[in-house]
C-alpha atoms as a PDB file:
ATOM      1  CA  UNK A   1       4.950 -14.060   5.247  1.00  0.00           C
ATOM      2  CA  UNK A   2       1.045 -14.819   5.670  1.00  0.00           C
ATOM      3  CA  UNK A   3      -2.230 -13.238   5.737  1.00  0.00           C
ATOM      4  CA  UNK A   4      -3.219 -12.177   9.159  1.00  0.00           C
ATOM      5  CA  UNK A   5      -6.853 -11.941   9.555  1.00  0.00           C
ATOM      6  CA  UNK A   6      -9.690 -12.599   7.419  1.00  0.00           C
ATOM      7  CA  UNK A   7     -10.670 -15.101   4.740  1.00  0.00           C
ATOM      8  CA  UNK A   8      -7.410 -16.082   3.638  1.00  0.00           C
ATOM      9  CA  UNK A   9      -5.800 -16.234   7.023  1.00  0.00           C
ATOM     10  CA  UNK A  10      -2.508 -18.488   7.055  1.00  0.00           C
ATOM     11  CA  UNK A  11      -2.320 -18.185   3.613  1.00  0.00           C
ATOM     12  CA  UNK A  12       1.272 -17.833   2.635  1.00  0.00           C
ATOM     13  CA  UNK A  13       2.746 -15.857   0.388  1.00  0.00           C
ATOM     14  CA  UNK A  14       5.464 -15.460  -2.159  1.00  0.00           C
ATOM     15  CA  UNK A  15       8.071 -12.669  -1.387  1.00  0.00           C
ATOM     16  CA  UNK A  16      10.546 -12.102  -4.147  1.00  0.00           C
ATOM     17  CA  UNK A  17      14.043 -12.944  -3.456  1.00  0.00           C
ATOM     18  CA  UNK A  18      16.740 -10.578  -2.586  1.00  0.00           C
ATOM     19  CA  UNK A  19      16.757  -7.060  -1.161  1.00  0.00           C
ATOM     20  CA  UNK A  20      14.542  -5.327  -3.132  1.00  0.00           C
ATOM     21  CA  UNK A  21      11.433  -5.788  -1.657  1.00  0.00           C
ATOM     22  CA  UNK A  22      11.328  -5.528   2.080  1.00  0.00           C
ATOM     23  CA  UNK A  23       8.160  -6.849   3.236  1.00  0.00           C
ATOM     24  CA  UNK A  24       6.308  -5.310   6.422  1.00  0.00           C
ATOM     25  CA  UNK A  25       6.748  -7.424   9.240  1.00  0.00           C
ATOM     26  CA  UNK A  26       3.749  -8.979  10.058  1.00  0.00           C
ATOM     27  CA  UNK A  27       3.845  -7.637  13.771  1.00  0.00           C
ATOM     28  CA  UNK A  28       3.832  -4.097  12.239  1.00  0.00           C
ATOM     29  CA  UNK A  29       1.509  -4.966   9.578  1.00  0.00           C
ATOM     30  CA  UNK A  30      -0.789  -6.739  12.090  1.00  0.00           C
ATOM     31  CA  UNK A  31      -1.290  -3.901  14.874  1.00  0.00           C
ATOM     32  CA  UNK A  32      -1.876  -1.659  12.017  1.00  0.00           C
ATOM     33  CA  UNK A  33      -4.631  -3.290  10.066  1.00  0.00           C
ATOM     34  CA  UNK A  34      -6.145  -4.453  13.495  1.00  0.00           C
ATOM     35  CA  UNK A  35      -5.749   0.350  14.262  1.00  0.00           C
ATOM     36  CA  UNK A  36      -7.996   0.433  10.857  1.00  0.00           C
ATOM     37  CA  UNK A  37     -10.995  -1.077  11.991  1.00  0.00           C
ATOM     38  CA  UNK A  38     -13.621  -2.614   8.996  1.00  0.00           C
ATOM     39  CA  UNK A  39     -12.533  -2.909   5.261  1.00  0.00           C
ATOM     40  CA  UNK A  40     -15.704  -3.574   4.522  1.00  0.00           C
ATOM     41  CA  UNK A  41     -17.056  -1.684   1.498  1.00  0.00           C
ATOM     42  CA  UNK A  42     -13.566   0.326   0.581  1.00  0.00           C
ATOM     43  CA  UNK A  43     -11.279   0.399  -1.945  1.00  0.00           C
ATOM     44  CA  UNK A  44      -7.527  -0.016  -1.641  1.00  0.00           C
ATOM     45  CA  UNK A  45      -4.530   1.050  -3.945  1.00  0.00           C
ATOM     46  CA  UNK A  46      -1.081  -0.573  -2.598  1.00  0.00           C
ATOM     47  CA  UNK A  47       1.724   1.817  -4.104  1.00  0.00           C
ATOM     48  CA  UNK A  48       4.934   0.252  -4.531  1.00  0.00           C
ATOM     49  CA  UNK A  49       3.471  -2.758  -3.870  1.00  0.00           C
ATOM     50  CA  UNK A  50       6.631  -5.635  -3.985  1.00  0.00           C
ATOM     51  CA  UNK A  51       4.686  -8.650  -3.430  1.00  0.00           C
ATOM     52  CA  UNK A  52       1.287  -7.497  -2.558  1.00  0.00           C
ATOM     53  CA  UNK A  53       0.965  -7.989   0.934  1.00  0.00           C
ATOM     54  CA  UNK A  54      -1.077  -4.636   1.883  1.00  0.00           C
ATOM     55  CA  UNK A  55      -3.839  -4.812  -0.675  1.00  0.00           C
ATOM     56  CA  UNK A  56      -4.209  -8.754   0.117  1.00  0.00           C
ATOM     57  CA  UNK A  57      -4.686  -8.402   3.599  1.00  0.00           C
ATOM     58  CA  UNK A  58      -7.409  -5.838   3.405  1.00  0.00           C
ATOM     59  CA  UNK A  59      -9.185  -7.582   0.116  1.00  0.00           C
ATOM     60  CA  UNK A  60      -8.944 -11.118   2.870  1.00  0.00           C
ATOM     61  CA  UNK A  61     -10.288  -8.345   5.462  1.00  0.00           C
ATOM     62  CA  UNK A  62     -13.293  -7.612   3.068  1.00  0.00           C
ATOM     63  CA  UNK A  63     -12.040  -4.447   0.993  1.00  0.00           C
ATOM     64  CA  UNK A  64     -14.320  -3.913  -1.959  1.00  0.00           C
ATOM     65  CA  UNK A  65     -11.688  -4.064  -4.381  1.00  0.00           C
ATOM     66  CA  UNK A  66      -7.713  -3.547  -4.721  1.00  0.00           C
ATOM     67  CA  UNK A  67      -5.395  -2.505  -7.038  1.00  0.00           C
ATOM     68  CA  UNK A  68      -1.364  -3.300  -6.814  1.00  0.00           C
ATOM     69  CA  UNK A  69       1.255  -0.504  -8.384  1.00  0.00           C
ATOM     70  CA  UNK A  70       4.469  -2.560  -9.162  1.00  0.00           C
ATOM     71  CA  UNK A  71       7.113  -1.556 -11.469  1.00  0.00           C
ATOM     72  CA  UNK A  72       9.200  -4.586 -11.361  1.00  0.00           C
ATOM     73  CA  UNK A  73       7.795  -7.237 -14.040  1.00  0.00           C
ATOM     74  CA  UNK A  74       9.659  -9.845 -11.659  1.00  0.00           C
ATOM     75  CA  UNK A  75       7.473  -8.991  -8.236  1.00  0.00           C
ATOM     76  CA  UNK A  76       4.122  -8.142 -10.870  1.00  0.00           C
ATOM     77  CA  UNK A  77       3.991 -11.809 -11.101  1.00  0.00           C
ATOM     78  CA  UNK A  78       4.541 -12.697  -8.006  1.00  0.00           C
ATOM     79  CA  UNK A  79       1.937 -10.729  -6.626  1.00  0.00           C
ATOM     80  CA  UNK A  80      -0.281 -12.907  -9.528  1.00  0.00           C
ATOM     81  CA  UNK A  81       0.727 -15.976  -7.988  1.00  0.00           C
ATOM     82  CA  UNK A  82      -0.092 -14.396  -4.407  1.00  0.00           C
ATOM     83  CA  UNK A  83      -3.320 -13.346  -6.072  1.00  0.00           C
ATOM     84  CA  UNK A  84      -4.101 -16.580  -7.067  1.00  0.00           C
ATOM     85  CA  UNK A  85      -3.442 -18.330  -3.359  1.00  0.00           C
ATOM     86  CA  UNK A  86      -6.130 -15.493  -1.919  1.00  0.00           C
ATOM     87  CA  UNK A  87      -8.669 -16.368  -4.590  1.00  0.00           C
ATOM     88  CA  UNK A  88      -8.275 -20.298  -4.001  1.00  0.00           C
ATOM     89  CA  UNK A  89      -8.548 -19.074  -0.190  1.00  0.00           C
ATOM     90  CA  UNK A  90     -11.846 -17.361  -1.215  1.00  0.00           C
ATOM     91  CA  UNK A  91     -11.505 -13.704  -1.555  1.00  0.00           C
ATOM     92  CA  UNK A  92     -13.577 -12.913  -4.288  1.00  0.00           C
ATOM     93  CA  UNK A  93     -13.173  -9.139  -4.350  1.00  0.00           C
ATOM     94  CA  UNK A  94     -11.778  -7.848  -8.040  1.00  0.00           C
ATOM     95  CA  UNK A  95      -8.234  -7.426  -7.337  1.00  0.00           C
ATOM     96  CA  UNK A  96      -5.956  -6.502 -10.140  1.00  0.00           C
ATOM     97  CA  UNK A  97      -1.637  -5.361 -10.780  1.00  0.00           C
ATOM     98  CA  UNK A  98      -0.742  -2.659 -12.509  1.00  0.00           C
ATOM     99  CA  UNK A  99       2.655  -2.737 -13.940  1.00  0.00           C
ATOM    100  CA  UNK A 100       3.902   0.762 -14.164  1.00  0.00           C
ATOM    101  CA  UNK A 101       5.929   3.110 -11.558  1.00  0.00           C
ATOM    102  CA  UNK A 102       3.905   5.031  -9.127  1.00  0.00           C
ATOM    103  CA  UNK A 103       4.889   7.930 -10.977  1.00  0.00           C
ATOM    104  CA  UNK A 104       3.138   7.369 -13.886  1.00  0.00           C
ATOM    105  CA  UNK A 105      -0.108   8.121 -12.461  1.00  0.00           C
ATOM    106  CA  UNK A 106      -2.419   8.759 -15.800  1.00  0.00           C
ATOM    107  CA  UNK A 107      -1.789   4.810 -15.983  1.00  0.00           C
ATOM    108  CA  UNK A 108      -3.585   4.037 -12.893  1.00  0.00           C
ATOM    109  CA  UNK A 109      -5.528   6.435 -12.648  1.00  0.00           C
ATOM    110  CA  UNK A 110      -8.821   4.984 -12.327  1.00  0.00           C
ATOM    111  CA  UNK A 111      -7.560   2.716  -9.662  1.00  0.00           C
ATOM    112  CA  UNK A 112      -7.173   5.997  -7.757  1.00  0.00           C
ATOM    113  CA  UNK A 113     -10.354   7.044  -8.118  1.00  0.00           C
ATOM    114  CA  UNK A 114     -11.862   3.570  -7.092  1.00  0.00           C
ATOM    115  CA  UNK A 115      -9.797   3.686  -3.639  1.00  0.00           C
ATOM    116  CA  UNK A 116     -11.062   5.724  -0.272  1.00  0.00           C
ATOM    117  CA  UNK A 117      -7.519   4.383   1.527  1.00  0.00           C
ATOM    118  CA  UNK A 118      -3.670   4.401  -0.117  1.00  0.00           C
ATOM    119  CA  UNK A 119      -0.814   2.238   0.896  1.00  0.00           C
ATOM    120  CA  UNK A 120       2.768   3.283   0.459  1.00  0.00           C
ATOM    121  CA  UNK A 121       6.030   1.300   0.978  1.00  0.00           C
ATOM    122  CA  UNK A 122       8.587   2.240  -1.478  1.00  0.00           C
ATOM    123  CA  UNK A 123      12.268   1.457  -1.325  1.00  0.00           C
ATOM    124  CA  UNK A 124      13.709   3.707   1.667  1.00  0.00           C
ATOM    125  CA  UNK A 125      16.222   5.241  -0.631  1.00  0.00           C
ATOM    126  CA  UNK A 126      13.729   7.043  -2.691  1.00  0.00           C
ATOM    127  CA  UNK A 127      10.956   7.054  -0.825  1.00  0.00           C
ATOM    128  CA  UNK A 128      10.793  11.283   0.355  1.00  0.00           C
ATOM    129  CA  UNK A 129      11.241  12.062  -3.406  1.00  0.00           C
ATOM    130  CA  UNK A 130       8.340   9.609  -4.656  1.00  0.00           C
ATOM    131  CA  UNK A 131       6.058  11.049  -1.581  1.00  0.00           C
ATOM    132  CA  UNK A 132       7.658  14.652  -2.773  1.00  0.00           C
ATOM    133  CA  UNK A 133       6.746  14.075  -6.567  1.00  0.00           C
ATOM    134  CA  UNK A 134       3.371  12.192  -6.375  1.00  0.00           C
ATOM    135  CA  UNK A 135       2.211  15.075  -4.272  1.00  0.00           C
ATOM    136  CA  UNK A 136       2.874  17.809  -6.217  1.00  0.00           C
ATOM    137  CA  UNK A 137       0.835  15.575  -9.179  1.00  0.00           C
ATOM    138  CA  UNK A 138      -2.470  17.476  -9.670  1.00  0.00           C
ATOM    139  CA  UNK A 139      -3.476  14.233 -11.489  1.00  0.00           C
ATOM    140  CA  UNK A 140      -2.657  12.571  -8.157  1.00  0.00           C
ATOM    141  CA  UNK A 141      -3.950  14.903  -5.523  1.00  0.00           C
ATOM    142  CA  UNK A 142      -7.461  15.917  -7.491  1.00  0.00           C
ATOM    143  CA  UNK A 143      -8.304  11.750  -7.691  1.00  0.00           C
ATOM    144  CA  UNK A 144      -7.180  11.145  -4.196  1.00  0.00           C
ATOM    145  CA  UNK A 145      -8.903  13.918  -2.758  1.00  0.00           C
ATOM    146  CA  UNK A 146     -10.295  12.454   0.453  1.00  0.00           C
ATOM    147  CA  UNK A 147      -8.320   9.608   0.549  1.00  0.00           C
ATOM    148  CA  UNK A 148      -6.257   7.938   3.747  1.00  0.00           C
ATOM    149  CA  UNK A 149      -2.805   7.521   3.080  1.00  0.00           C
ATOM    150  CA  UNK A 150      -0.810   5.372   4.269  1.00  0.00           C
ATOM    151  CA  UNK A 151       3.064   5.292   4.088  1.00  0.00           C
ATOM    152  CA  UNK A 152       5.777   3.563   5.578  1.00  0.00           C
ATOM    153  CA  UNK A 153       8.740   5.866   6.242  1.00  0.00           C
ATOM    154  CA  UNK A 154      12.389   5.030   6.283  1.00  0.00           C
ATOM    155  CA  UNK A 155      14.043   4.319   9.197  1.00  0.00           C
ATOM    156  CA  UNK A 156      16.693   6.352   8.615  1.00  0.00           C
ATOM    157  CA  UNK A 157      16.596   9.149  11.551  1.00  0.00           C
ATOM    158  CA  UNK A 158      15.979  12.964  10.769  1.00  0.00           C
ATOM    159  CA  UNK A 159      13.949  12.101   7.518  1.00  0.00           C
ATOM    160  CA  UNK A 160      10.152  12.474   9.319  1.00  0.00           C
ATOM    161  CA  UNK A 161      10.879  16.298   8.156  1.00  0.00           C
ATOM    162  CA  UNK A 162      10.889  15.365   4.121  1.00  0.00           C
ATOM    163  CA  UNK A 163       7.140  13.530   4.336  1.00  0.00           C
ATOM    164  CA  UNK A 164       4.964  16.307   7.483  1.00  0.00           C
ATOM    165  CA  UNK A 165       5.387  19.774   5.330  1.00  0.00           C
ATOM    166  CA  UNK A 166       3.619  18.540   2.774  1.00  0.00           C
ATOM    167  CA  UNK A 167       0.493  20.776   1.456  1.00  0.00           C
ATOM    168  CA  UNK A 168      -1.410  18.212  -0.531  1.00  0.00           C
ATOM    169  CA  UNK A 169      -1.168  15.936   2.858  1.00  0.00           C
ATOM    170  CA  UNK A 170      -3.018  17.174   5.597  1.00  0.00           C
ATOM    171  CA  UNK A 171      -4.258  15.808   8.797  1.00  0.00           C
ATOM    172  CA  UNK A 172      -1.124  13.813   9.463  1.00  0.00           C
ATOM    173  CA  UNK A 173      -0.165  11.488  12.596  1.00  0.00           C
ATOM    174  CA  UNK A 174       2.632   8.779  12.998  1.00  0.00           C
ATOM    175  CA  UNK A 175       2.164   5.786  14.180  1.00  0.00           C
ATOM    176  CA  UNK A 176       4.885   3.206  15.373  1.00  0.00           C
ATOM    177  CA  UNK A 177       4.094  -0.451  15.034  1.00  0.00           C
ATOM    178  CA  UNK A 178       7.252  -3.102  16.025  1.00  0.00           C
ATOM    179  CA  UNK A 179      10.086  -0.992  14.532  1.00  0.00           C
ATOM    180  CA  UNK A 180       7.719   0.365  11.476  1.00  0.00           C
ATOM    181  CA  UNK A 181       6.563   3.843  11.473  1.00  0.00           C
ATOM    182  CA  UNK A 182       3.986   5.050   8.905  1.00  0.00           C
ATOM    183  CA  UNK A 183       2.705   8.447   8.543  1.00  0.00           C
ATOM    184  CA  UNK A 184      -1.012   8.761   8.247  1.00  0.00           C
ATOM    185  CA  UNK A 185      -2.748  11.320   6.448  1.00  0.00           C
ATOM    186  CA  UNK A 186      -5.768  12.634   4.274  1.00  0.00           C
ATOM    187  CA  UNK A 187      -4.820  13.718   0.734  1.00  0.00           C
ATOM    188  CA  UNK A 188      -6.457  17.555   0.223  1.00  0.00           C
END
C-alpha cells in the first residue's frame, strides 16, 4: 500500500499482518481524496486508524496536522514506522498516535478539537455500534461540532440503515468508490 498524491507519493507503507486491519484500497482511497479537493490548512483525526493510511495521505496532501486513534499497541507502532517513512519523504506537518479506543474520547480529546475533517474505518463487525456510541458522546459531538466525517461502512447489505438516522450526523451523502462506500456527513 502507498501514498497516492502529494509529498510522499510512492512511499510505501507498513500494513500489519493478518486480518485485522483491512486497509482501503488505494482505488477507493484515491477517487476519494482526489472528491476532497485541498488539505491545505486542515486538521485530520483518523479513527480506528490500523496502519495510518488516511491521516498520511492527507498530512503528504498538505493537512495542517493529524492525529491517529489506534487501540492495538501492535498497529500503534506500525503507524510510527509509517510515520517515520512520510517524515524522511518530507512531510513536516506534526503528526502524532494516540493509543487508546475511539471510545475513550476524553483521551483524545484535543485532537478533536484540532481537526475540521474525521476519518472512520473500524472493523466491519462493530462498526454501527462504535458510529452508534461515539455519537451519542456529548464529549464527542460538542468538539466535533462542524466537523466532516468520514466513515467507511461495512459491506454487509441492509446495514446503511444503522449509520443515516443518526441525530448528531446531519447532512449525510454516500459515496461509492471501487467496492468502498463511505457515508459523509457534518457532525451537529
Amino acid at each position: 500500500m502507498n501514498i497516492i498524491s502529494g509529498t510522499a507519493r510512492n512511499i510505501e507503507l507498513s500494513v500489519p499482518a493478518g486480518l485485522e486491519v483491512r486497509p482501503t484500497s488505494g482505488r477507493a482511497r484515491k477517487a476519494l481524496f482526489d472528491s476532497l479537493g485541498s488539505f491545505a490548512g486542515i486538521g485530520v483525526l483518523d479513527l480506528c486508524s490500523g496502519s495510518g493510511a488516511l491521516a498520511l495521505e492527507a498530512a503528504s496532501r498538505g493537512a495542517e496536522r493529524a492525529f491517529m486513534v489506534e487501540l492495538s499497541p501492535i498497529h500503534c507502532r506500525i503507524i510510527k514506522e509509517n510515520i517515520e517513512k512520510v517524515r524522511k519523504a518530507g512531510v513536516a506537518a506534526p503528526l502524532e498516535v494516540i493509543n487508546c479506543s475511539i471510545l475513550d474520547v476524553r483521551r483524545y480529546l484535543d485532537a478533536v478539537y484540532s481537526s475540521n475533517l474525521i476519518f472512520a474505518d473500524p472493523p466491519y463487525a462493530i462498526s454501527a455500534e462504535l458510529f452508534s456510541e461515539i455519537f451519542k458522546n456529548q464529549d464527542f459531538t460538542c468538539a466535533a461540532s462542524g466537523c466532516t466525517v468520514i466513515w467507511e461502512l461495512p459491506d454487509t447489505p441492509g446495514t446503511i440503515g444503522d449509520f443515516i438516522d443518526n441525530p448528531a450526523f446531519s447532512d449525510f451523502e454516500l459515496r461509492r468508490f471501487a467496492t468502498t462506500t463511505f457515508l459523509k456527513g457534518i457532525v451537529k
